[in-house]
N, C-alpha and C. Protein backbone atom coordinates (compact mmCIF):
# COMPACT_ATOMS: atom_id res chain seq x y z
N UNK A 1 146.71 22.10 56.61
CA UNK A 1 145.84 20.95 56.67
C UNK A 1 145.26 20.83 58.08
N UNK A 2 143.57 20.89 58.19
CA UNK A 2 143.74 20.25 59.14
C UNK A 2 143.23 19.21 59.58
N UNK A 3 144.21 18.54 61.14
CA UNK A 3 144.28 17.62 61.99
C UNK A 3 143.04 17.15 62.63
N UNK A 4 142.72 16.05 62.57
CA UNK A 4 141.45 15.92 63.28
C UNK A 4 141.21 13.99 63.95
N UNK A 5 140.91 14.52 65.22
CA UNK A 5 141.14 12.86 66.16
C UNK A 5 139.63 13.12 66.23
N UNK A 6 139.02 11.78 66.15
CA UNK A 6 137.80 11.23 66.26
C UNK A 6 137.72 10.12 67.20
N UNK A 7 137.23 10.28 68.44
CA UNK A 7 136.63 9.09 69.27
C UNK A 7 134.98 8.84 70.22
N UNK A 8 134.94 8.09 69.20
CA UNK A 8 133.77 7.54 69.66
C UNK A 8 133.84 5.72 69.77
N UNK A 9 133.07 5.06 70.89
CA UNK A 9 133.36 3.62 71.17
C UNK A 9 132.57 2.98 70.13
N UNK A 10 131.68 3.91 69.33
CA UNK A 10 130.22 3.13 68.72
C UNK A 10 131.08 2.81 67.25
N UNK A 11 131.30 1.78 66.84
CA UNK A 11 132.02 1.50 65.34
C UNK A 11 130.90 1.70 64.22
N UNK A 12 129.46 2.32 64.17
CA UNK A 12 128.29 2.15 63.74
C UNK A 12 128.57 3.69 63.57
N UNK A 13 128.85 4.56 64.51
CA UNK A 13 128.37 6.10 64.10
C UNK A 13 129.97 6.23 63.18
N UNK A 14 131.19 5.57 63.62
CA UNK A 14 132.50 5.73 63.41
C UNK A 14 132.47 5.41 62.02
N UNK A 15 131.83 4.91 61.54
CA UNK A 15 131.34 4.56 59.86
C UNK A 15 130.77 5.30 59.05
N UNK A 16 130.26 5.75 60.19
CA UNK A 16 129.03 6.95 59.43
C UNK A 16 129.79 8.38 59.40
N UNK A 17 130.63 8.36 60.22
CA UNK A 17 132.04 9.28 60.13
C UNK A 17 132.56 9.28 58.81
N UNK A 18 133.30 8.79 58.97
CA UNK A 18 134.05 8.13 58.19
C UNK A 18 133.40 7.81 56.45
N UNK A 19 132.55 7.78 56.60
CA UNK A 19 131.63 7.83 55.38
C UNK A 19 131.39 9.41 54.68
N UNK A 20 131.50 10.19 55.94
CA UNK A 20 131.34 10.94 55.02
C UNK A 20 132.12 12.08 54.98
N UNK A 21 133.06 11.55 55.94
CA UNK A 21 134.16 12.09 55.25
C UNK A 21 135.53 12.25 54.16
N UNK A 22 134.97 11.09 53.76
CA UNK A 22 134.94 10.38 52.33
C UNK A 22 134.50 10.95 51.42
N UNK A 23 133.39 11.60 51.44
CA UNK A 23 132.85 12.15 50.91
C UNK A 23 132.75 13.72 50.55
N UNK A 24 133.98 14.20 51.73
CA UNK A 24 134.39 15.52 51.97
C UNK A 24 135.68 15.60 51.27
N UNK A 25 136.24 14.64 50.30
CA UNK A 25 137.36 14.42 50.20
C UNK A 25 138.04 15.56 49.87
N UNK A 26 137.54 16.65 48.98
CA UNK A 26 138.03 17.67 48.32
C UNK A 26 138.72 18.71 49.79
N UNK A 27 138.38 18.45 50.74
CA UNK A 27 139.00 19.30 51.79
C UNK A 27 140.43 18.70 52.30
N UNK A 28 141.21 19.49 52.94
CA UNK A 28 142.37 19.15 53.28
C UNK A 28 142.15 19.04 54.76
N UNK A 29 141.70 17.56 55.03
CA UNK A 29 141.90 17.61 56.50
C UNK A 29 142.58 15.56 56.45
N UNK A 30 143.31 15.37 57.80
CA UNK A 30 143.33 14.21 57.57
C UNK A 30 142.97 14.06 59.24
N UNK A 31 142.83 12.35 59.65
CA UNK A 31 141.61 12.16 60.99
C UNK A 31 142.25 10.93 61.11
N UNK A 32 142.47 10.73 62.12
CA UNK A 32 142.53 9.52 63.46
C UNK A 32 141.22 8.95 63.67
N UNK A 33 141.14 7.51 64.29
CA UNK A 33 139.85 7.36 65.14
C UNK A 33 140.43 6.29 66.09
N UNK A 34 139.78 6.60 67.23
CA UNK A 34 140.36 5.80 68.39
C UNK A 34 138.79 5.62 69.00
N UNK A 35 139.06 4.59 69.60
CA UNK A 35 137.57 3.86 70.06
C UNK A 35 137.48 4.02 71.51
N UNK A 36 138.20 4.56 72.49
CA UNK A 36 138.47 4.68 73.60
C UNK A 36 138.63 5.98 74.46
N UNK A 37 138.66 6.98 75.20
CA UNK A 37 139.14 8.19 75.46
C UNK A 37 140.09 7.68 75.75
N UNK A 38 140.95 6.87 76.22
CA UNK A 38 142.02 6.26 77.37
C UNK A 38 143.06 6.35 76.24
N UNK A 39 143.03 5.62 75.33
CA UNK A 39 143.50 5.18 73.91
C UNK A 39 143.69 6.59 73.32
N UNK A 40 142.97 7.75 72.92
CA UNK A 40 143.51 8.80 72.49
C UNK A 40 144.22 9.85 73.73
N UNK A 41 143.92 9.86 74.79
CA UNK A 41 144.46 10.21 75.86
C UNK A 41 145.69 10.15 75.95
N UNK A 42 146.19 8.67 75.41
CA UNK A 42 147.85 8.04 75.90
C UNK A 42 148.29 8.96 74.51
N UNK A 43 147.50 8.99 73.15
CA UNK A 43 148.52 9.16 72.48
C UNK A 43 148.72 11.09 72.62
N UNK A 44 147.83 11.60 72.68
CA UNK A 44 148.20 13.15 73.18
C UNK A 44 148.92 13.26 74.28
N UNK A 45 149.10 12.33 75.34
CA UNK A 45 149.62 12.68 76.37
C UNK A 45 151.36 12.07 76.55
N UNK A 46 151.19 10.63 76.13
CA UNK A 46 153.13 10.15 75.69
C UNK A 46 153.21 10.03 74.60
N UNK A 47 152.84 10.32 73.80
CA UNK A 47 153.14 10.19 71.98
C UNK A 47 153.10 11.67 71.73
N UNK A 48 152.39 13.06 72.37
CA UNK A 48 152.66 14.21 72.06
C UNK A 48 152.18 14.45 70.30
N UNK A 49 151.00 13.86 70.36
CA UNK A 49 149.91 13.92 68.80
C UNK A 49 149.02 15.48 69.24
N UNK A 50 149.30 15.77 68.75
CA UNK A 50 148.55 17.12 68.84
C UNK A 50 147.33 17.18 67.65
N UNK A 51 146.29 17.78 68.10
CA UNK A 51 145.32 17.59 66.66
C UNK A 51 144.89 19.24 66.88
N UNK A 52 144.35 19.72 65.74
CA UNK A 52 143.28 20.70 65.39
C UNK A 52 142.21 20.88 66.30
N UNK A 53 140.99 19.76 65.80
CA UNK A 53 139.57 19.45 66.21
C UNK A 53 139.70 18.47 66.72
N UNK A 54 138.79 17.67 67.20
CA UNK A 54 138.51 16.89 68.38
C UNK A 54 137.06 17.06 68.51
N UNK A 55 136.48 15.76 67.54
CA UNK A 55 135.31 15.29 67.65
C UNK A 55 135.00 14.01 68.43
N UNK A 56 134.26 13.91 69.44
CA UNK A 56 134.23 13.05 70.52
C UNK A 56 132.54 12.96 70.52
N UNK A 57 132.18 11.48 71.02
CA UNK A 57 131.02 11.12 71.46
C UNK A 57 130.79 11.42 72.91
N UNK A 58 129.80 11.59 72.85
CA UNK A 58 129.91 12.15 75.24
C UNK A 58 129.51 10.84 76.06
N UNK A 59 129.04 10.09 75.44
CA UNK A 59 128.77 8.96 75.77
C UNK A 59 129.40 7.69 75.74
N UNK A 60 130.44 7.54 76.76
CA UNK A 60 131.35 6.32 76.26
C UNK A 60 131.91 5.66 77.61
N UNK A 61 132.27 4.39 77.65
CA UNK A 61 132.70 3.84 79.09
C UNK A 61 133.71 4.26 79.31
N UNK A 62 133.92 4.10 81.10
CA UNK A 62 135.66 4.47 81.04
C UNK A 62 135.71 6.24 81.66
N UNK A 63 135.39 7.02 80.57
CA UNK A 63 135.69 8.36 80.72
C UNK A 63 135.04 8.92 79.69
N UNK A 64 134.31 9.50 79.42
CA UNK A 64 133.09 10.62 78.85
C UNK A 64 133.74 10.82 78.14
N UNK A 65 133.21 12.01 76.96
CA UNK A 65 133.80 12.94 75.96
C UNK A 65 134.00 14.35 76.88
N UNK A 66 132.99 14.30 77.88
CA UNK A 66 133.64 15.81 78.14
C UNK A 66 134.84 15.90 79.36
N UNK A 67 134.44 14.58 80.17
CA UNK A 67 136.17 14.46 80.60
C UNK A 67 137.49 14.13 80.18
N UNK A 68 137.31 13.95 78.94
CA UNK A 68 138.21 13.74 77.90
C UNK A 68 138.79 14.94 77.36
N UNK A 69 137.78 16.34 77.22
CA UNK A 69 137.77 17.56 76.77
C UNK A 69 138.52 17.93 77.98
N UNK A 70 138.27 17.89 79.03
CA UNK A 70 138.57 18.66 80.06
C UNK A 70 140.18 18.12 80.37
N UNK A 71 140.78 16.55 79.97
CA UNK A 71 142.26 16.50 80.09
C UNK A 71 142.41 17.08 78.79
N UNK A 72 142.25 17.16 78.10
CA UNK A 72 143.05 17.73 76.73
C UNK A 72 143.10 19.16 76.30
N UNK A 73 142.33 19.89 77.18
CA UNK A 73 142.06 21.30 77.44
C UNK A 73 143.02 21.73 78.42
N UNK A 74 143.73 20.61 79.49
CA UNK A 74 144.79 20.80 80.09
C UNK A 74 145.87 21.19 79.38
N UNK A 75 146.10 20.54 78.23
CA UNK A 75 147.57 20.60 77.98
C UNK A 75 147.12 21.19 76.31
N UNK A 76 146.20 21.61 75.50
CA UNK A 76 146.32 22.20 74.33
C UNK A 76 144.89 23.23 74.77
N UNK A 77 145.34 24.51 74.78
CA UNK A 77 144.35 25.51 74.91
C UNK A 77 143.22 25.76 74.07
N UNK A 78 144.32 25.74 72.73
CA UNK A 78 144.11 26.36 71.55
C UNK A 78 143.08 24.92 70.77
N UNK A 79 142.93 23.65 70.94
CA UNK A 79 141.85 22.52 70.57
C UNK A 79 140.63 23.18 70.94
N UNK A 80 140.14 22.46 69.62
CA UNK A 80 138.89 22.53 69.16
C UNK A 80 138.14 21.64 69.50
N UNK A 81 137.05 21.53 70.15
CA UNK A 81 136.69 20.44 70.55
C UNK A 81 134.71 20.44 69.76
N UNK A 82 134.20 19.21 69.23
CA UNK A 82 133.11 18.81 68.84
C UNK A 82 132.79 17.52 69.29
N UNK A 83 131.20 17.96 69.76
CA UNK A 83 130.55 16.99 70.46
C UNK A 83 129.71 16.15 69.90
N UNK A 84 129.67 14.87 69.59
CA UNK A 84 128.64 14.25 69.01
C UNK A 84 127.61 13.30 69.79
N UNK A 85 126.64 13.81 69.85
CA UNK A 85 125.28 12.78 70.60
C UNK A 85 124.45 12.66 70.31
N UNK A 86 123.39 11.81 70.66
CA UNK A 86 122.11 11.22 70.13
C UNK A 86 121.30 11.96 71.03
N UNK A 87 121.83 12.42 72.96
CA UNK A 87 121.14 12.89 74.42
C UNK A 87 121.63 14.69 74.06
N UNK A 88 120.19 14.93 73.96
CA UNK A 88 119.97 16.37 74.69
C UNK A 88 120.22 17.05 75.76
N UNK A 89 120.41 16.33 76.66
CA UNK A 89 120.45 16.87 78.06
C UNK A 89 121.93 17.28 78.29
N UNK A 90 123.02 16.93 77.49
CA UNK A 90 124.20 17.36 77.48
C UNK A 90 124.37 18.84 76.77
N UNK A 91 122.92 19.13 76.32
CA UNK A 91 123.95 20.51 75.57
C UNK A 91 124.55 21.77 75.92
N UNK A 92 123.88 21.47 77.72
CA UNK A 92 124.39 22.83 78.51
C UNK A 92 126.12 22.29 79.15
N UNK A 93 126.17 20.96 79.00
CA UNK A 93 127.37 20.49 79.74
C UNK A 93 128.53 20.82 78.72
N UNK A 94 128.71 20.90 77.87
CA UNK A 94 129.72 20.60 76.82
C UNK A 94 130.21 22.72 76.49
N UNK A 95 129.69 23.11 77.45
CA UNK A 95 130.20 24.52 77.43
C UNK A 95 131.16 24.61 78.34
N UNK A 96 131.31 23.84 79.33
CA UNK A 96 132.20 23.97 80.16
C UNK A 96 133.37 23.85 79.75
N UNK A 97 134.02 23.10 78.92
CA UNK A 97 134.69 23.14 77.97
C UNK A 97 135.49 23.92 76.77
N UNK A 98 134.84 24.76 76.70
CA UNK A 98 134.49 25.61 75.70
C UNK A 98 134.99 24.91 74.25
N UNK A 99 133.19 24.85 73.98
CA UNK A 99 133.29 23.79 72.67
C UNK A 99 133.19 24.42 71.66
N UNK A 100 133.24 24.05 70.47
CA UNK A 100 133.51 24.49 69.51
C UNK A 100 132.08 24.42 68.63
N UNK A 101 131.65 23.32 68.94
CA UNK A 101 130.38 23.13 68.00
C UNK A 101 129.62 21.50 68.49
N UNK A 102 128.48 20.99 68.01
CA UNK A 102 127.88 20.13 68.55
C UNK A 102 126.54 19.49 67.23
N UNK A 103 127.35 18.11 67.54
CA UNK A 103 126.37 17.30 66.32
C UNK A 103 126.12 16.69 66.86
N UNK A 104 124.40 16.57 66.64
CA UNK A 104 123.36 15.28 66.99
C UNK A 104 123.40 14.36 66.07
N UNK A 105 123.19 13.19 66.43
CA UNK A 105 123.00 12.23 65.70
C UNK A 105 121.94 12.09 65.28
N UNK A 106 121.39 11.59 63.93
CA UNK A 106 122.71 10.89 63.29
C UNK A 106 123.84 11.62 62.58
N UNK A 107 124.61 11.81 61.97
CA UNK A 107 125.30 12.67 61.32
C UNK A 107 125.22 12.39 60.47
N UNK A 108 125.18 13.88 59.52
CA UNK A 108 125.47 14.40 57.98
C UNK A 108 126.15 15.18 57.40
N UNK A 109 126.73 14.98 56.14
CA UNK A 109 127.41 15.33 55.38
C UNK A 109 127.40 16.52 55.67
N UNK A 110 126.22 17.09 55.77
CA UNK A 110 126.01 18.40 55.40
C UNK A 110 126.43 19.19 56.82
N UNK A 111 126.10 18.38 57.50
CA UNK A 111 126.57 18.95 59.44
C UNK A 111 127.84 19.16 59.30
N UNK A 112 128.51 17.93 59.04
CA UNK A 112 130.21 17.47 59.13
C UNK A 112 130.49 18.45 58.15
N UNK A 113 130.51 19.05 57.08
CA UNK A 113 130.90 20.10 56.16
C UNK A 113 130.83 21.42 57.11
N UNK A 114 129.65 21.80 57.57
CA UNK A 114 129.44 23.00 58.05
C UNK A 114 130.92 23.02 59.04
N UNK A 115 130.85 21.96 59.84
CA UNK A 115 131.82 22.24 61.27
C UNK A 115 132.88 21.94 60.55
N UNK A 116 133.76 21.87 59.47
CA UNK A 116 135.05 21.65 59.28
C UNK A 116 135.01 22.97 58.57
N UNK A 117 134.46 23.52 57.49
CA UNK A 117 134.34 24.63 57.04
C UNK A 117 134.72 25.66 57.76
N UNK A 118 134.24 26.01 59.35
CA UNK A 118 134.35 26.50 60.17
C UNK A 118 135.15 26.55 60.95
N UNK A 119 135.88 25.43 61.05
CA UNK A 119 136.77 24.98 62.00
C UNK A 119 138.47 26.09 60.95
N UNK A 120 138.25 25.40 60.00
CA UNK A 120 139.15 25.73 58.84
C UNK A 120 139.10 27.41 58.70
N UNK A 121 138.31 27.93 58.39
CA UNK A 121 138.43 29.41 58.72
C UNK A 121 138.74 30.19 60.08
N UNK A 122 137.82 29.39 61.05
CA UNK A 122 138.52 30.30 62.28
C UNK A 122 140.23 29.61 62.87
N UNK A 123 140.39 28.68 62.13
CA UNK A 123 141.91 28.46 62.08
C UNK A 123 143.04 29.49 61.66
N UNK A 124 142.39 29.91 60.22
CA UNK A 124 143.16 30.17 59.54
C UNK A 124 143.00 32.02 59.76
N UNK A 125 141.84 32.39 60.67
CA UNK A 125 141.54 33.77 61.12
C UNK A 125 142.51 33.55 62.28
N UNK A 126 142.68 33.15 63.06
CA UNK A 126 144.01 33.13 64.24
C UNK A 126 145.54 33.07 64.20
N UNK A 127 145.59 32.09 62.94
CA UNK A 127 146.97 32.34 62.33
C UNK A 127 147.78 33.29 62.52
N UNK A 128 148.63 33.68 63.40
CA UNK A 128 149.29 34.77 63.32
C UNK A 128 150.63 34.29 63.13
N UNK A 129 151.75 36.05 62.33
CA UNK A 129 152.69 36.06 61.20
C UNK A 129 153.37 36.94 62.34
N UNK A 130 154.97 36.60 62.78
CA UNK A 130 156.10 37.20 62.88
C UNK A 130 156.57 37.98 61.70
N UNK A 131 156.69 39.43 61.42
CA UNK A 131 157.07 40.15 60.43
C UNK A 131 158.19 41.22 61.10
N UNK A 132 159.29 40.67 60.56
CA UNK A 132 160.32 41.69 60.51
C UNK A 132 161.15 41.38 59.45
N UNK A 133 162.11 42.44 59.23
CA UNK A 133 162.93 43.40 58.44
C UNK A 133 164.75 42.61 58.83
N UNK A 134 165.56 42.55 57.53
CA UNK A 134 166.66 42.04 58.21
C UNK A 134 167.24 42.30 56.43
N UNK A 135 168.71 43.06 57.08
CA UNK A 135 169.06 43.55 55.59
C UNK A 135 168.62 43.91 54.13
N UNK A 136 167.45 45.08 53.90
CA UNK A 136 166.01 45.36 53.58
C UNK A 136 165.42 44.35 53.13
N UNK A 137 165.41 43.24 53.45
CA UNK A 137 164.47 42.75 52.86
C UNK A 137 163.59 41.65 54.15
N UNK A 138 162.06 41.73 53.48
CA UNK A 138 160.94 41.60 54.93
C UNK A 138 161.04 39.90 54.59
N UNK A 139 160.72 39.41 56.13
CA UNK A 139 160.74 38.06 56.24
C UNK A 139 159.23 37.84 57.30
N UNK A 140 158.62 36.76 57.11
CA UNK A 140 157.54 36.57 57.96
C UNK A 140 157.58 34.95 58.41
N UNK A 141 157.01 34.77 59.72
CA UNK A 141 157.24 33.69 59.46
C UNK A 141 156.11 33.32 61.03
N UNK A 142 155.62 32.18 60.67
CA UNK A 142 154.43 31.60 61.72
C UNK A 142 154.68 31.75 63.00
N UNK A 143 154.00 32.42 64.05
CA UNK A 143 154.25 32.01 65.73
C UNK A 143 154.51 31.14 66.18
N UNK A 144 153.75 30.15 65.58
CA UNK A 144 153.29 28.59 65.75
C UNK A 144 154.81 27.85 65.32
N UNK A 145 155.51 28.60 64.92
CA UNK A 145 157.01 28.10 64.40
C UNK A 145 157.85 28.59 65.23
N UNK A 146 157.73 29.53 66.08
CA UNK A 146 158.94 30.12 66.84
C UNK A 146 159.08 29.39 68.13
N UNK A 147 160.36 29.52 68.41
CA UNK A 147 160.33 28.76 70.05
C UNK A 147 161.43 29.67 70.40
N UNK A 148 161.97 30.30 70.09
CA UNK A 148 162.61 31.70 71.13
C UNK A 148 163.45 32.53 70.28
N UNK A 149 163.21 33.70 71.28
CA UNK A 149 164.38 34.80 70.46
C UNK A 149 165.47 34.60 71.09
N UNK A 150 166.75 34.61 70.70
CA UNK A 150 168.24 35.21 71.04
C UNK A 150 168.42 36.65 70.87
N UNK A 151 168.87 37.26 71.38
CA UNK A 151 169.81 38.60 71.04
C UNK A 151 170.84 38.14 71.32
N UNK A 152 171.86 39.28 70.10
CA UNK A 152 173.48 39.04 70.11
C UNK A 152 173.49 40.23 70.03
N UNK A 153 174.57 41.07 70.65
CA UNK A 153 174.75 42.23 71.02
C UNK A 153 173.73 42.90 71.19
N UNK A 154 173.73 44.16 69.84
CA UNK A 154 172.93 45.34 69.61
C UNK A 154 171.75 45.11 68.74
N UNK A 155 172.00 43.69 68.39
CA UNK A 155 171.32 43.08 66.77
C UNK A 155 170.15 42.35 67.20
């Protein structure tokens, strides 16, 4: 499934989100929305919420979308990050980042499909499988699941 945090301050585009992703229902993703960068900030940073994607407005008080990208790029490499704006003049900025993709406003169904579609395959193209062998028979099991090897003796 995937994870997906949405912040934008505007409760007008956050509807229009939200609308249609409603409308995307048949996909397996589920979404946060936080109205603040500060507010999703605290919860990736002391709550340890990890998301997928990360669709952000660039335009917001407080702290931007792309300085928002740039703490959360600190501590999750592997985030996806999408930009949503109404201003052109950001579209060379939001590389610094290394973004994932970029919607103008207003948003559509048909936009918001494309970038989850996408998001969802090159997810699932990175996925990588631990495969080994243990009394003949093969076991595999997610990277994303391991947190260390032991050795015991020779074994």
């Amino acid at each position: 499934m995937l994870n997906i945090a949405v912040c934008d301050d505007s409760r007008t585009d956050v509807e229009m989100l939200e609308s249609a992703f409603d409308k995307l229902a048949q996909y397996q993703f589920s979404y946060e929305v936080y109205f603040t960068a500060k507010e999703l900030l605290k919860h990736v940073i002391d709550y340890g919420e990890m998301y997928h994607l990360y669709i952000f407005d660039i335009e917001m008080p407080e702290m931007n979308g792309l300085q928002l990208a740039k703490e959360i790029r600190k501590i999750d490499a592997k985030a996806l990050f999408v930009f949503l704006t109404g201003y052109t003049q950001y579209v060379m900025d939001v590389f610094e980042v290394i973004t994932f993709d970029y919607i103008s406003k207003p948003i559509t169904v048909e936009k918001l499909e494309s970038v989850l579609l996408k998001a969802m395959q090159y997810l699932h193209m990175i996925k990588r499988d631990f495969v080994f062998q243990f009394r003949k028979n093969q076991f595999r099991i997610s990277c994303d699941d391991i947190v260390y090897f032991e050795k015991k003796g020779r074994q």
